[in-house]
Protein backbone atom coordinates (compact mmCIF):
# COMPACT_ATOMS: atom_id res chain seq x y z
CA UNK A 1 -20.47 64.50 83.38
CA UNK A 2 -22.62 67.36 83.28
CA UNK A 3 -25.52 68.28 81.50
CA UNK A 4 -26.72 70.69 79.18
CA UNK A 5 -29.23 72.17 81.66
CA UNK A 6 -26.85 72.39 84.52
CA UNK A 7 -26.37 76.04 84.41
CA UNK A 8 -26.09 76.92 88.48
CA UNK A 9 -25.66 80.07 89.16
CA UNK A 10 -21.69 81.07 90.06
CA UNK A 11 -20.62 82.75 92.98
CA UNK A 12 -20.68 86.64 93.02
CA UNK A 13 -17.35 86.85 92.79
CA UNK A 14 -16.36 84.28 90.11
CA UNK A 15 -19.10 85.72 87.99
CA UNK A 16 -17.98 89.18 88.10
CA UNK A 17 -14.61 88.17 86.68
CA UNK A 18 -15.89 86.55 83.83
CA UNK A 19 -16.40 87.71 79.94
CA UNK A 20 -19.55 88.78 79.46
CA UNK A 21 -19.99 86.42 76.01
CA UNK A 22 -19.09 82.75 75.45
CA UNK A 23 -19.19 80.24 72.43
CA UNK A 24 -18.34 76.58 72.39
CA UNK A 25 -19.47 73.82 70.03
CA UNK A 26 -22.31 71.77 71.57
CA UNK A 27 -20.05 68.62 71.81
CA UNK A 28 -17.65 70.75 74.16
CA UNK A 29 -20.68 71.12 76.50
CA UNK A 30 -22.11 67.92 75.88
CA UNK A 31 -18.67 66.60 77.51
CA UNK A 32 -17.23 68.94 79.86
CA UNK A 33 -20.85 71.01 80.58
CA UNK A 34 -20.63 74.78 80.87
CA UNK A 35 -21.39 77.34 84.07
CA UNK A 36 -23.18 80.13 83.34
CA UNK A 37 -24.86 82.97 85.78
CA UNK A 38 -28.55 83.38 85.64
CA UNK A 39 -28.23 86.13 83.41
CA UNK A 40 -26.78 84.93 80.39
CA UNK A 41 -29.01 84.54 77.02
CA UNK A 42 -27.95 81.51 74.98
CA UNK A 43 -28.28 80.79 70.80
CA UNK A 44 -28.21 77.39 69.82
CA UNK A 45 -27.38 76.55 66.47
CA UNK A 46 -28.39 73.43 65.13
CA UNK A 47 -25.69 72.76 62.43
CA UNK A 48 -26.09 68.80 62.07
CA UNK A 49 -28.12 66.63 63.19
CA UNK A 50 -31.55 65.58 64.96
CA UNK A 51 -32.90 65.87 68.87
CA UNK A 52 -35.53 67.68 70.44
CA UNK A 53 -35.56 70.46 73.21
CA UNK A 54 -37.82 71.30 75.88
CA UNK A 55 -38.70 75.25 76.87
CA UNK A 56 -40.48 75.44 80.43
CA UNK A 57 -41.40 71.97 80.13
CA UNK A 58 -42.81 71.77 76.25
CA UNK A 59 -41.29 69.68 74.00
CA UNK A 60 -40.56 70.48 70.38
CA UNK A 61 -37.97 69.26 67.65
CA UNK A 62 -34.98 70.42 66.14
CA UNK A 63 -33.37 70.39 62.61
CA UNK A 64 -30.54 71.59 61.01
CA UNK A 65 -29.80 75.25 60.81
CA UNK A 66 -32.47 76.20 63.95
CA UNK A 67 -31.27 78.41 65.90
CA UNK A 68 -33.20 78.80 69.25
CA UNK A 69 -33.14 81.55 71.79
CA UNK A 70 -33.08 80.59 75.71
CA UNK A 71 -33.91 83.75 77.62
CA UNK A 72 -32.67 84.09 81.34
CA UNK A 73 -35.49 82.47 83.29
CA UNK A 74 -36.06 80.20 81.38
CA UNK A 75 -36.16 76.09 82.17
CA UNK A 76 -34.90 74.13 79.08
CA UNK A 77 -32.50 70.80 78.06
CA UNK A 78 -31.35 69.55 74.86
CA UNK A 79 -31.21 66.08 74.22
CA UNK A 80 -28.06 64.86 71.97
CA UNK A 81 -29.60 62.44 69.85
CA UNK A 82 -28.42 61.64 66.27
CA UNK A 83 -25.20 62.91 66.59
CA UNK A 84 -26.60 66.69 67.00
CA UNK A 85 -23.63 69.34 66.19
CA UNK A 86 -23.45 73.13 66.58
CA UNK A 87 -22.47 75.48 68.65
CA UNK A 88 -23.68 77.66 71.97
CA UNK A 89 -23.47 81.39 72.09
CA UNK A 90 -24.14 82.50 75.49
CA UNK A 91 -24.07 86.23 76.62
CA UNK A 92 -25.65 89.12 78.28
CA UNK A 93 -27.87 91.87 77.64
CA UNK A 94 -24.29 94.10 78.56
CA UNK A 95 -22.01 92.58 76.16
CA UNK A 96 -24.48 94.07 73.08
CA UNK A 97 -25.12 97.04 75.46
CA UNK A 98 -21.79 98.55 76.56
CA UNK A 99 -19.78 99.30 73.41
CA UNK A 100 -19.69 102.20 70.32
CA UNK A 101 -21.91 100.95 67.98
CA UNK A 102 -24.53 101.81 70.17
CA UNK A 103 -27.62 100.08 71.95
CA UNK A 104 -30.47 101.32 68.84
CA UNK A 105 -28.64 99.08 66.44
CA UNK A 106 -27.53 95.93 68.02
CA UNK A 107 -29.45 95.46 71.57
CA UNK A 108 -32.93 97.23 70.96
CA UNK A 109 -32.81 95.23 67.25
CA UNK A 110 -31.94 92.03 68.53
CA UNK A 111 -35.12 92.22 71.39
CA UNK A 112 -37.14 93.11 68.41
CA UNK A 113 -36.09 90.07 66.72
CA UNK A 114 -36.73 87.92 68.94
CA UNK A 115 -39.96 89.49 70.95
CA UNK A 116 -42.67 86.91 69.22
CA UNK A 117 -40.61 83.94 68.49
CA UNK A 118 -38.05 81.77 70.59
CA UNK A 119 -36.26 79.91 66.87
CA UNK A 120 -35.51 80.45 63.70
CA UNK A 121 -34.12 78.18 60.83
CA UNK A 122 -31.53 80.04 58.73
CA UNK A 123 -31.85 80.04 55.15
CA UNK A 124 -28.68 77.74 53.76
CA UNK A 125 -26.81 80.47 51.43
CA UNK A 126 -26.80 82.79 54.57
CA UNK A 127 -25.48 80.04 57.00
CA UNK A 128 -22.48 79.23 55.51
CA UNK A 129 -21.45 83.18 55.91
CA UNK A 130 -22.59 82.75 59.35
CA UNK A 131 -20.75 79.85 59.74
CA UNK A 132 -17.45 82.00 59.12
CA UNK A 133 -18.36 84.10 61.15
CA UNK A 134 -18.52 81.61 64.04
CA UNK A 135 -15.05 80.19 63.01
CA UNK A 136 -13.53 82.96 63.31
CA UNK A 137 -15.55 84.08 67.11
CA UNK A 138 -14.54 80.75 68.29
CA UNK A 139 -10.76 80.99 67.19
CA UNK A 140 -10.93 84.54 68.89
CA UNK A 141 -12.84 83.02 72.13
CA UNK A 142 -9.91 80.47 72.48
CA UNK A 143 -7.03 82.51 72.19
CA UNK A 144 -7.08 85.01 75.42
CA UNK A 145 -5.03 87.77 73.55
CA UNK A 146 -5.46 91.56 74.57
CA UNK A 147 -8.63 93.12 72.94
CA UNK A 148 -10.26 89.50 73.24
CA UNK A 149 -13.52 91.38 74.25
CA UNK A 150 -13.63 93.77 71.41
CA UNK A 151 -12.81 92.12 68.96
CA UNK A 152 -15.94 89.90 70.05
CA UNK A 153 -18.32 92.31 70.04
CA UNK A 154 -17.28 93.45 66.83
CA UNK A 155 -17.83 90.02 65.30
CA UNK A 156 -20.46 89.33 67.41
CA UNK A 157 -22.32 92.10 66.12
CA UNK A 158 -21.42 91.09 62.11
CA UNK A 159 -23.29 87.73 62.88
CA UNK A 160 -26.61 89.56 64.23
CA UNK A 161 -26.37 91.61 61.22
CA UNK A 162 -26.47 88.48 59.50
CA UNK A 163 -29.13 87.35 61.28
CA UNK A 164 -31.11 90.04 60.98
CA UNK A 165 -31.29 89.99 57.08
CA UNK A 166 -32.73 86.12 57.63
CA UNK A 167 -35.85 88.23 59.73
CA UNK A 168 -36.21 90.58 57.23
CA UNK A 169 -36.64 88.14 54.46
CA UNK A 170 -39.78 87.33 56.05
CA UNK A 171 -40.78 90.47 58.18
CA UNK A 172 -43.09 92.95 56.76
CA UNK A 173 -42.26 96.54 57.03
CA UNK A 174 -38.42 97.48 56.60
CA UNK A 175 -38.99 100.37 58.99
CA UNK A 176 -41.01 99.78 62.52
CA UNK A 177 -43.85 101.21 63.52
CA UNK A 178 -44.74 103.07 66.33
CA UNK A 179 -46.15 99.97 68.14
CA UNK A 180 -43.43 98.02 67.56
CA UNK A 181 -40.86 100.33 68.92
CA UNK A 182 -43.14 99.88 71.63
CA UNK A 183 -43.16 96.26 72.42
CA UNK A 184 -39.53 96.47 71.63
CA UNK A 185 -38.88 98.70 74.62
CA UNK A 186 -41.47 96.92 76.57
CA UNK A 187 -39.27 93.66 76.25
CA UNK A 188 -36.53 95.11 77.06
CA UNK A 189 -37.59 97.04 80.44
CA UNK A 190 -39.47 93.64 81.60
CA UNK A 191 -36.22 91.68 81.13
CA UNK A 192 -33.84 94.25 83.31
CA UNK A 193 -37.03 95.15 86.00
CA UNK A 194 -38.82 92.18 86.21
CA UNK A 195 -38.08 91.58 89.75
CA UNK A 196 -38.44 95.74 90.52
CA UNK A 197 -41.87 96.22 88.74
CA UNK A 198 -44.80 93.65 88.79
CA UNK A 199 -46.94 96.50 87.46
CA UNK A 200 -48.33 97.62 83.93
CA UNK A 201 -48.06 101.23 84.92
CA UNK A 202 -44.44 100.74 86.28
CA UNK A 203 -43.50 99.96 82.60
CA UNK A 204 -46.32 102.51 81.15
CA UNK A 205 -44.38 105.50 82.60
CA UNK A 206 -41.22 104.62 81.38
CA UNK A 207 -42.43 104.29 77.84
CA UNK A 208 -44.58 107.48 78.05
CA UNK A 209 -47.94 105.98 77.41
CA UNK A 210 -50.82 105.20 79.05
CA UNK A 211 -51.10 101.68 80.36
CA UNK A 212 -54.19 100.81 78.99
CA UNK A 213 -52.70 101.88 75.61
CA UNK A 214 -49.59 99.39 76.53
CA UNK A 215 -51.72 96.62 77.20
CA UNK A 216 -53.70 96.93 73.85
CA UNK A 217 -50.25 97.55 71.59
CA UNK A 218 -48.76 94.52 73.21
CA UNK A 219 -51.90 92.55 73.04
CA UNK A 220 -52.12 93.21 69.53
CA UNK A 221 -48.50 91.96 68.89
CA UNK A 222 -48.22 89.05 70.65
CA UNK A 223 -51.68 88.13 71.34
CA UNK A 224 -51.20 88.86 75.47
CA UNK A 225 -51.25 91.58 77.30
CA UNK A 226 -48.75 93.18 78.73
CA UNK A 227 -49.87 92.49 82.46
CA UNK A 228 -49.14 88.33 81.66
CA UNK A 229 -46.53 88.87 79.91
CA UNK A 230 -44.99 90.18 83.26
CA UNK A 231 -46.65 88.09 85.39
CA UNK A 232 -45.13 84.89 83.22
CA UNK A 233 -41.25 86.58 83.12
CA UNK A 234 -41.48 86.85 87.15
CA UNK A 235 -43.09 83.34 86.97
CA UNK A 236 -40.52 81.79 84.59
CA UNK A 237 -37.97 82.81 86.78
CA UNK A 238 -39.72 81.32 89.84
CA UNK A 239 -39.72 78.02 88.05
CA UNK A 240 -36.34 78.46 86.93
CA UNK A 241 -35.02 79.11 90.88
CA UNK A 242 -37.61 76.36 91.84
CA UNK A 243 -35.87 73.54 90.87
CA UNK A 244 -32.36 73.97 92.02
CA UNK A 245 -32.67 71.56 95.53
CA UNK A 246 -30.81 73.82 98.20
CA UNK A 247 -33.65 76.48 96.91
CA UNK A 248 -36.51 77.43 99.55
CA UNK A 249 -39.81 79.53 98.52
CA UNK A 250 -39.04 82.28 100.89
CA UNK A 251 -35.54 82.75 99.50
CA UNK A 252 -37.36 82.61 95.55
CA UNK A 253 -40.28 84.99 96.88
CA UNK A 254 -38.23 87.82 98.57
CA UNK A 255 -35.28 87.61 95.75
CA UNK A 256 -38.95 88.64 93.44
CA UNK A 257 -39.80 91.39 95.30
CA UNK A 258 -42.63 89.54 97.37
CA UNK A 259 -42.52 90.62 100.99
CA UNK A 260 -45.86 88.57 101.84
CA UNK A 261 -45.41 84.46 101.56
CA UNK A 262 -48.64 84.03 101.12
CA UNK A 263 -48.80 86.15 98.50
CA UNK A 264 -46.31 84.78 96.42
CA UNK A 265 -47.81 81.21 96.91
CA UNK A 266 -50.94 82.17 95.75
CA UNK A 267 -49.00 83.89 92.49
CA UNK A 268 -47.08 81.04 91.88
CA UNK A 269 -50.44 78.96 91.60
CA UNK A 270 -52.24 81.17 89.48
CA UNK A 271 -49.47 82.06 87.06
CA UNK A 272 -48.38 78.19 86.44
CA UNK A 273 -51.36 76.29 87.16
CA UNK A 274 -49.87 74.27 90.31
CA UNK A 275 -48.65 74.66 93.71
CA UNK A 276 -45.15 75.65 94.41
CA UNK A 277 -44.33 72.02 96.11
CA UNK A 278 -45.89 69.99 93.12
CA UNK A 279 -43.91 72.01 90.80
CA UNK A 280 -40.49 71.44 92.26
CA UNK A 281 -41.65 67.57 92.21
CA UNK A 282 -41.83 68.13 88.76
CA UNK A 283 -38.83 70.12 88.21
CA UNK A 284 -37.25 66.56 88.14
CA UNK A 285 -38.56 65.92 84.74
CA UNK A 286 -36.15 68.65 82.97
CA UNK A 287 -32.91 65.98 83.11
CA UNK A 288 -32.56 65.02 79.73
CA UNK A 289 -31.15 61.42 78.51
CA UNK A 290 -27.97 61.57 76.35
């Protein structure tokens, strides 16, 4: 049986072929598992219930009606305790990208959303709507019809909406400032560049600023800088690559851009805290126990 953390990366091919969003209950992937390409974000919703999860090896609880965000990079398991139910919404950055409603609304809104936070617990009223919502994706998801991709987006986009109204119940100002457009923007370049650019002025240019400027607006959001928060994303996705077995550190470094070995080893230590070889030792830790 597989796990809930057993996302390996598919073959080039197979993952070209597949649909770009996916949604199952969490007892269909507790039981038959689910492959997933190293690209995919995931929501969990926590709709019964009682477990805990574990983001790049920290543990924290869950309750009924969290939903939690798992970024690509990042190292995570669920454990199944208490009869936990829900569902998993898995998709990429190009599913809320590519289509007419355009990428202001949906994709740069749904970065903002979740720039500073990784969960959420949805406010009961709105989670039943939500819930309707999800019915009706999964019913879609199951059927294979023509227009199956569409008519996903389209609903897919309804429950952000949704979501969105439980952030602005306890956001501050209904229209973003300047700063935040630019974290916004920030988060999204790191996510598609990450491997590209390792630099604050890399992202600095794009955005038009300077990149002392970027570092202090970021800073000020999120309490880091903008320099570790790119040093962590090409980090988090060493870790992620570090633990699959028939993975070597020269394949990890040059796949992030690092030409010199040595160089990358001496990242790797100073943006986690440990040596690559200890770290895949303790890679082991992140099977969970159903």
């Amino acid at each position: 049986m597989k796990h809930f953390n057993d996302f390996a990366p598919l073959p080039f091919e197979k993952a070209a072929s597949c649909l770009p969003f996916k949604i199952h209950t969490i007892q269909s992937v507790r039981d038959n598992g689910i492959d997933l390409p190293n690209n995919y974000f995931m929501l969990i919703w926590i709709t019964a219930g009682s477990g805990h999860y574990r983001l790049n090896l920290q543990k924290q609880g869950i309750s009924i009606n969290q939903l939690l965000l798992i970024k690509p990079g990042q190292l995570h398991d669920l454990n199944f305790g208490g009869g936990l139910q829900g569902y998993v919404i898995s998709f990429t950055d190009s599913f809320l990208d590519a289509d007419d409603y355009g990428r202001e609304t949906t994709y740069g809104h749904f970065y903002q959303l979740f720039s500073m936070m990784q969960s959420t617990t949805i406010d009961a009223e709105l989670a039943e709507d939500m819930l309707d919502i999800t019915e009706i994706m999964m019913k879609e998801y199951s059927r294979h019809n023509l227009y199956r991709a569409e008519i996903l987006k389209r609903y897919f986009k309804i429950f952000l909406i949704y979501l969105s109204r439980q952030f602005e119940a306890v956001s501050q100002p209904a229209k973003p400032s300047r700063n935040t457009e630019i974290l916004q923007n920030f988060t999204g370049l790191l996510e598609k560049n990450f491997r590209e650019y390792k630099m604050v002025s890399d992202y600095a240019d794009q955005l038009s600023v300077t990149p002392n400027y970027l570092n202090e607006v970021v800073k000020k959001l999120t309490g880091q800088s903008a320099g570790h928060h790119i040093r962590q994303r090409v980090a988090s996705e060493a870790k992620r690559q570090a633990v699959y077995p028939d993975s070597c550190m020269k394949q990890i470094a040059y796949d992030l851009g690092f030409c010199d070995l040595a160089h990358f080893s001496k990242f790797f230590k100073n943006a986690t805290g440990t040596n690559f070889s200890d770290y895949r030792k303790q890679g082991t830790l992140l099977q969970p126990a159903i």
